[in-house]
Protein backbone atom coordinates (compact mmCIF):
# COMPACT_ATOMS: atom_id res chain seq x y z
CA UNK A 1 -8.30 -16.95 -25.57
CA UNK A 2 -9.07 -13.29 -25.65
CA UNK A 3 -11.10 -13.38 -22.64
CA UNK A 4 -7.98 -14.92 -20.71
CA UNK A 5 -5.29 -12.81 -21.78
CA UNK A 6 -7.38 -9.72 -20.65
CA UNK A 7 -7.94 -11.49 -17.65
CA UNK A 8 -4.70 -12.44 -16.94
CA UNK A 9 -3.73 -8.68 -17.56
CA UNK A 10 -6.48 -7.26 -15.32
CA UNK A 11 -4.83 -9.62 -12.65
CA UNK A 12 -1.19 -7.99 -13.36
CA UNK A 13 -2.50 -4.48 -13.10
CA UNK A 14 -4.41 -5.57 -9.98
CA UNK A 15 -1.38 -6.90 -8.02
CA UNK A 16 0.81 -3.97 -9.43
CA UNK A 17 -2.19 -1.26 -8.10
CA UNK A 18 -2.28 -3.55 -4.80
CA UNK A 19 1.85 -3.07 -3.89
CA UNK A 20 1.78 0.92 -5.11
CA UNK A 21 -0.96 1.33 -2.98
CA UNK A 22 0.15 -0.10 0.46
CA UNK A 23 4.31 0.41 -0.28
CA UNK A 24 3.86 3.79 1.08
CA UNK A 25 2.49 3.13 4.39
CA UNK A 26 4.78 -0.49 4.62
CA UNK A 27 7.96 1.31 4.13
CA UNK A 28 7.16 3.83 6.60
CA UNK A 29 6.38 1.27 9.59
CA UNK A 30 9.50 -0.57 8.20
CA UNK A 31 11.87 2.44 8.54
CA UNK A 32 9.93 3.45 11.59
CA UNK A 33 10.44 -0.69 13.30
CA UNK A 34 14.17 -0.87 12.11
CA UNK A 35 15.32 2.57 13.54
CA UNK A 36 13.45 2.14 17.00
CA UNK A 37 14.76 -1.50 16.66
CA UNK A 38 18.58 -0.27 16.40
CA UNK A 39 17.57 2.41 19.26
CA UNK A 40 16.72 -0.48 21.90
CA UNK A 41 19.45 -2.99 20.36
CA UNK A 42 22.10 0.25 21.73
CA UNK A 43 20.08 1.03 24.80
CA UNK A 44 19.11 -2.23 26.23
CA UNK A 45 15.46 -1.02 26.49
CA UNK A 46 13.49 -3.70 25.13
CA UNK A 47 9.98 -2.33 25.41
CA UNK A 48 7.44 -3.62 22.85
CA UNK A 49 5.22 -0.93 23.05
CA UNK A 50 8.01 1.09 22.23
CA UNK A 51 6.93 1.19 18.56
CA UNK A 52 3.91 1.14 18.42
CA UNK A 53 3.15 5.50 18.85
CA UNK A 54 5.69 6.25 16.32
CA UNK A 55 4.95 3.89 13.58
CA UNK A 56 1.34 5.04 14.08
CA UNK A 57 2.17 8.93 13.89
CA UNK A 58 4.26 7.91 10.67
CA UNK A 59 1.58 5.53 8.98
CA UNK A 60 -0.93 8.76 9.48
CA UNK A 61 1.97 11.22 7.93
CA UNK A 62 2.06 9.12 5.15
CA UNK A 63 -1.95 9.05 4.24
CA UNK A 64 -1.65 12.36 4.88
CA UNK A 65 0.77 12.98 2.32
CA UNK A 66 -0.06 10.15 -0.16
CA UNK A 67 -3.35 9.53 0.59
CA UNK A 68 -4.75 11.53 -2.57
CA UNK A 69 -2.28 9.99 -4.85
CA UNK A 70 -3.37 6.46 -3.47
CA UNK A 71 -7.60 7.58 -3.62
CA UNK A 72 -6.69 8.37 -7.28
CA UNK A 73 -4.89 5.16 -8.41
CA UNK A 74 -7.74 3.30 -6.85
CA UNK A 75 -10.17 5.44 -8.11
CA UNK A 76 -8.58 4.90 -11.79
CA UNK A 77 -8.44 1.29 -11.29
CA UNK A 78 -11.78 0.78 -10.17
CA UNK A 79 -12.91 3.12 -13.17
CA UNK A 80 -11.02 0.74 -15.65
CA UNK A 81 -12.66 -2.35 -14.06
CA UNK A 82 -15.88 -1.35 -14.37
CA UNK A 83 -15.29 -0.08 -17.98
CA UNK A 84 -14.15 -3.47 -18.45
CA UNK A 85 -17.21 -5.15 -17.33
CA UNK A 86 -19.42 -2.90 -19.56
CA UNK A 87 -17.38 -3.72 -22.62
CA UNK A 88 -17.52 -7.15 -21.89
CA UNK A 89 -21.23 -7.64 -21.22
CA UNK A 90 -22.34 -5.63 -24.52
């Protein structure tokens, strides 16, 4: 029963790491999309390749500025996993 509750937990910290990890970058093309979106809706321009350079540009802004942040939850996840593992096989 042990085994499955840490499991279980390992899986909650997993998905949690998972959405921290890529909300950064999603929210960014999100804003990025719904802004251009409201820009064509009032001009009329409906290009769909409109988006594409400035969701880029803001997706690398965003690994710029959170990338390190990001590298270190994964890091510390990937730390605890393994950690795991060795406590378990002993």
């Amino acid at each position: 029963m042990d085994d499955t509750a840490s499991l279980l937990s390992l899986a909650d910290r997993m998905l949690w790491v998972t959405a921290l990890v890529a909300a950064p970058a999603l929210l960014a093309s999100l804003a990025i999309g719904l802004v251009i979106g409201i820009v064509q809706a009032a001009t009329s321009v409906n290009e769909q390749t409109l988006t594409f350079v400035p969701k880029l540009a803001a997706i690398a802004l965003v690994l710029v500025v959170f990338g390190a942040s990001m590298l270190g939850l994964l890091g510390d996840f990937t730390a605890e996993i393994f950690a795991r593992i060795a406590s378990t096989a002993r």
